[in-house]
N, C-alpha and C. Protein backbone atom coordinates (compact mmCIF):
# COMPACT_ATOMS: atom_id res chain seq x y z
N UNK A 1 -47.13 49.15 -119.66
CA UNK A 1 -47.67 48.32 -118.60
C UNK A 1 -46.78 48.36 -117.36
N UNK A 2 -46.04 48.57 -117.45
CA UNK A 2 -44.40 48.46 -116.67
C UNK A 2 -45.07 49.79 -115.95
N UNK A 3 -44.94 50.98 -116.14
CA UNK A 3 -45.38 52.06 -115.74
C UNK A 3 -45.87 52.24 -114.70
N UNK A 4 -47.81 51.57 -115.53
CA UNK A 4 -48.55 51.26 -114.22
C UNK A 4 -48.53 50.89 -113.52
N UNK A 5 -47.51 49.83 -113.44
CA UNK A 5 -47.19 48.73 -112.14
C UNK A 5 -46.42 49.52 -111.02
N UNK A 6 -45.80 50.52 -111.51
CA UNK A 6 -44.81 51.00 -111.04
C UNK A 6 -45.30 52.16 -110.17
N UNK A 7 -46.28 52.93 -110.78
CA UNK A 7 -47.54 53.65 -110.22
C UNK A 7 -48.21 53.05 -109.00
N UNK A 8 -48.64 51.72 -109.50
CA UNK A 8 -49.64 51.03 -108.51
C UNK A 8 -48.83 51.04 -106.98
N UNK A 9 -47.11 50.36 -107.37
CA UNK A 9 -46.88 50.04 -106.56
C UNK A 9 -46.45 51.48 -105.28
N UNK A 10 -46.61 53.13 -106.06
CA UNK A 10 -45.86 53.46 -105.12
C UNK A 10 -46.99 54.66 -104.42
N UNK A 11 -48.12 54.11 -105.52
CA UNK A 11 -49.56 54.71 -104.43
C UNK A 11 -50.00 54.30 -103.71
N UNK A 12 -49.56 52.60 -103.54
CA UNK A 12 -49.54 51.70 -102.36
C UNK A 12 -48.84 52.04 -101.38
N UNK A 13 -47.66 52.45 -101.50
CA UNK A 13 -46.83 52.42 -100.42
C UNK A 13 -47.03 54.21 -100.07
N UNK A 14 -47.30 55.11 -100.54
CA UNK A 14 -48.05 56.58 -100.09
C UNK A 14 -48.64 56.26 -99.24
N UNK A 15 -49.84 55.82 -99.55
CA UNK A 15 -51.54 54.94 -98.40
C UNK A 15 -50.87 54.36 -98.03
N UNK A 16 -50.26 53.39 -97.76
CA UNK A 16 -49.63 52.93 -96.07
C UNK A 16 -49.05 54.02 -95.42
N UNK A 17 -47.97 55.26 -95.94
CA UNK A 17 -47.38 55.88 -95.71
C UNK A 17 -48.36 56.63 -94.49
N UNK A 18 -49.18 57.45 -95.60
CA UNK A 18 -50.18 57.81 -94.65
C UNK A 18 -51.32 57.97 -93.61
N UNK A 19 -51.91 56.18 -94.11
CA UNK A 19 -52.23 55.81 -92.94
C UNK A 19 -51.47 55.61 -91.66
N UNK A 20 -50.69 55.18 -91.71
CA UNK A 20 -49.93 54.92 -90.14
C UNK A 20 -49.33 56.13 -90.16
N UNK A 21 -48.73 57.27 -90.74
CA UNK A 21 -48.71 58.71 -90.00
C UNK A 21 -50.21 59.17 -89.29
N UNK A 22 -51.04 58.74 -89.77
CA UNK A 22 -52.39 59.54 -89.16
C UNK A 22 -52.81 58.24 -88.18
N UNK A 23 -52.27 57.27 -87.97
CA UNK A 23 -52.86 56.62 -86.68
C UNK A 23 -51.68 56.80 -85.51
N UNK A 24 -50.80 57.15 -86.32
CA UNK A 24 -50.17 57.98 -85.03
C UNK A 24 -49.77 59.11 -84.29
N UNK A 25 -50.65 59.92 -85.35
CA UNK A 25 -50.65 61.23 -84.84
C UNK A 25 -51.94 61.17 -83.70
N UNK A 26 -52.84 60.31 -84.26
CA UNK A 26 -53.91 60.41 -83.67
C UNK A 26 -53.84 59.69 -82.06
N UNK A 27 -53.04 58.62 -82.07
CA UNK A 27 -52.26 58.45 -80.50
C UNK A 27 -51.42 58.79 -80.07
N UNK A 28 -51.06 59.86 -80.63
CA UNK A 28 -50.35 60.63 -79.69
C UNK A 28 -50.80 61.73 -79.09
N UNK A 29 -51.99 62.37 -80.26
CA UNK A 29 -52.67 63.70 -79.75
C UNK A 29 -53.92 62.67 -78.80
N UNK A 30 -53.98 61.99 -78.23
CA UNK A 30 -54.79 61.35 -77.42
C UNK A 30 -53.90 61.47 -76.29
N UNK A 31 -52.88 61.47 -76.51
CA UNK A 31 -51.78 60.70 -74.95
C UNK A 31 -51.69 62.07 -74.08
N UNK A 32 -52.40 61.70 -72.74
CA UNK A 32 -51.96 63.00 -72.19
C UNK A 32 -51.34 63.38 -70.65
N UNK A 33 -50.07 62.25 -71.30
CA UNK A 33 -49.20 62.16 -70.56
C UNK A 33 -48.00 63.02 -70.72
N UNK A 34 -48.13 63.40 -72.47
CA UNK A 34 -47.37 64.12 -73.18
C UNK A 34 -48.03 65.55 -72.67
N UNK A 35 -46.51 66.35 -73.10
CA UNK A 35 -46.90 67.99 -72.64
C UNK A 35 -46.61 68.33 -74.42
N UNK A 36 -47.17 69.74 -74.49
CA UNK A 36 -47.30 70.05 -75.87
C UNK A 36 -46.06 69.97 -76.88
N UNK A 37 -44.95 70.08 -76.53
CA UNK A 37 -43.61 70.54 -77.44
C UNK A 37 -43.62 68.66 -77.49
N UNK A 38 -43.72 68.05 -76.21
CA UNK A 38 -43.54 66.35 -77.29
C UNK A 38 -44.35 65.85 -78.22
N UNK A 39 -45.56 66.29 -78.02
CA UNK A 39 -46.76 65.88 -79.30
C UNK A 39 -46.50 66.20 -80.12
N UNK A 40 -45.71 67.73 -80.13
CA UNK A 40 -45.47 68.30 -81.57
C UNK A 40 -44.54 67.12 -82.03
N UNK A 41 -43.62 66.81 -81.50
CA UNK A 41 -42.08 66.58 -81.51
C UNK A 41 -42.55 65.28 -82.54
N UNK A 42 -43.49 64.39 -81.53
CA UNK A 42 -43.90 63.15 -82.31
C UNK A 42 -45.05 62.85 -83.02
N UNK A 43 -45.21 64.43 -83.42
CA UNK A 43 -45.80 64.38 -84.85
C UNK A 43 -45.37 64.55 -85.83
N UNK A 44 -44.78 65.60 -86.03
CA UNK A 44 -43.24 65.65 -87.02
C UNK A 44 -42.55 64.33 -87.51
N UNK A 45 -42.04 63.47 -86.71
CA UNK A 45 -42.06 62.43 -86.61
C UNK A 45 -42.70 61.54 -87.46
N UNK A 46 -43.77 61.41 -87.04
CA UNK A 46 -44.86 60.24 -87.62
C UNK A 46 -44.50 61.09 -88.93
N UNK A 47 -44.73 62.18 -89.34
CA UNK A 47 -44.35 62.70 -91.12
C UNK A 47 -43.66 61.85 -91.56
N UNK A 48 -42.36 61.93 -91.08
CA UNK A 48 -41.61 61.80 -91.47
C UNK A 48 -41.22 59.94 -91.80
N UNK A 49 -40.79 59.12 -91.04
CA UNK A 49 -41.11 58.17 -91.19
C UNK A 49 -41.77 57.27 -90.20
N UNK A 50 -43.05 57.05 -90.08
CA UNK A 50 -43.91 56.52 -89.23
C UNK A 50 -43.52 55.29 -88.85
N UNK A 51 -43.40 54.29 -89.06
CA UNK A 51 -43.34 53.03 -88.95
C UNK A 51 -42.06 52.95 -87.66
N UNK A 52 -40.68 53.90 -88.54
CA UNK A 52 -39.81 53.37 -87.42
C UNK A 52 -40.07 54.37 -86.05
N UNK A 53 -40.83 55.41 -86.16
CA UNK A 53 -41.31 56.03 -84.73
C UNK A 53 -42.37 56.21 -83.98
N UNK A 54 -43.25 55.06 -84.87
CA UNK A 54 -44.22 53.45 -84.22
C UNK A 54 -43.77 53.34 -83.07
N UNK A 55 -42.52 52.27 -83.63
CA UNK A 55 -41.66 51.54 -82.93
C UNK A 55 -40.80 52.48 -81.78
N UNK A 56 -40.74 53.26 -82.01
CA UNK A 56 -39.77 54.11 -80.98
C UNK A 56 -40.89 54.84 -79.66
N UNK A 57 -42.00 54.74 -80.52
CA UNK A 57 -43.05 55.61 -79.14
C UNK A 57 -43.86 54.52 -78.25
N UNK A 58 -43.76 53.31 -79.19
CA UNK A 58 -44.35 52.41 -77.96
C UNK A 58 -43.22 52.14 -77.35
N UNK A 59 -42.00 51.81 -77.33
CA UNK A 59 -41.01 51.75 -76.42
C UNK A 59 -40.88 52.92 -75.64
N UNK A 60 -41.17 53.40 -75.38
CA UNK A 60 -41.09 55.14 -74.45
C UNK A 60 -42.13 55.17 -73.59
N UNK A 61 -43.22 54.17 -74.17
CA UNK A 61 -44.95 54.13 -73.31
C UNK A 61 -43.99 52.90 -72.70
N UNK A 62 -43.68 51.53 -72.54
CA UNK A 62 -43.53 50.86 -71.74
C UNK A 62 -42.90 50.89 -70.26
């Protein structure tokens, strides 16, 4: 039982993982303020860990 929990909890945190990589790939390949080598740059990025380069690309838009 332990297992599954343990399962549950880290296919949960995958699907968050990858939702917010793909909602931020997807505003960034919208932004076209950006020239191509930064979209790449902050897509890579969003792979990698999304959440804290969330946070780092809306501070760069303000």
């Amino acid at each position: 039982m332990t297992e599954l929990i343990i399962y549950a909890v880290l296919f949960i945190l995958l699907f968050g993982h990858a939702i917010m990589a793909s909602m931020m790939y997807n505003t960034v390949h919208k932004d076209e303020t950006l020239g191509q080598k930064e979209k790449n740059e902050w897509k890579l990025k969003a792979l990698v860990f999304p959440i804290y380069f969330w946070k780092q690309y809306k501070q760069t838009k303000k």
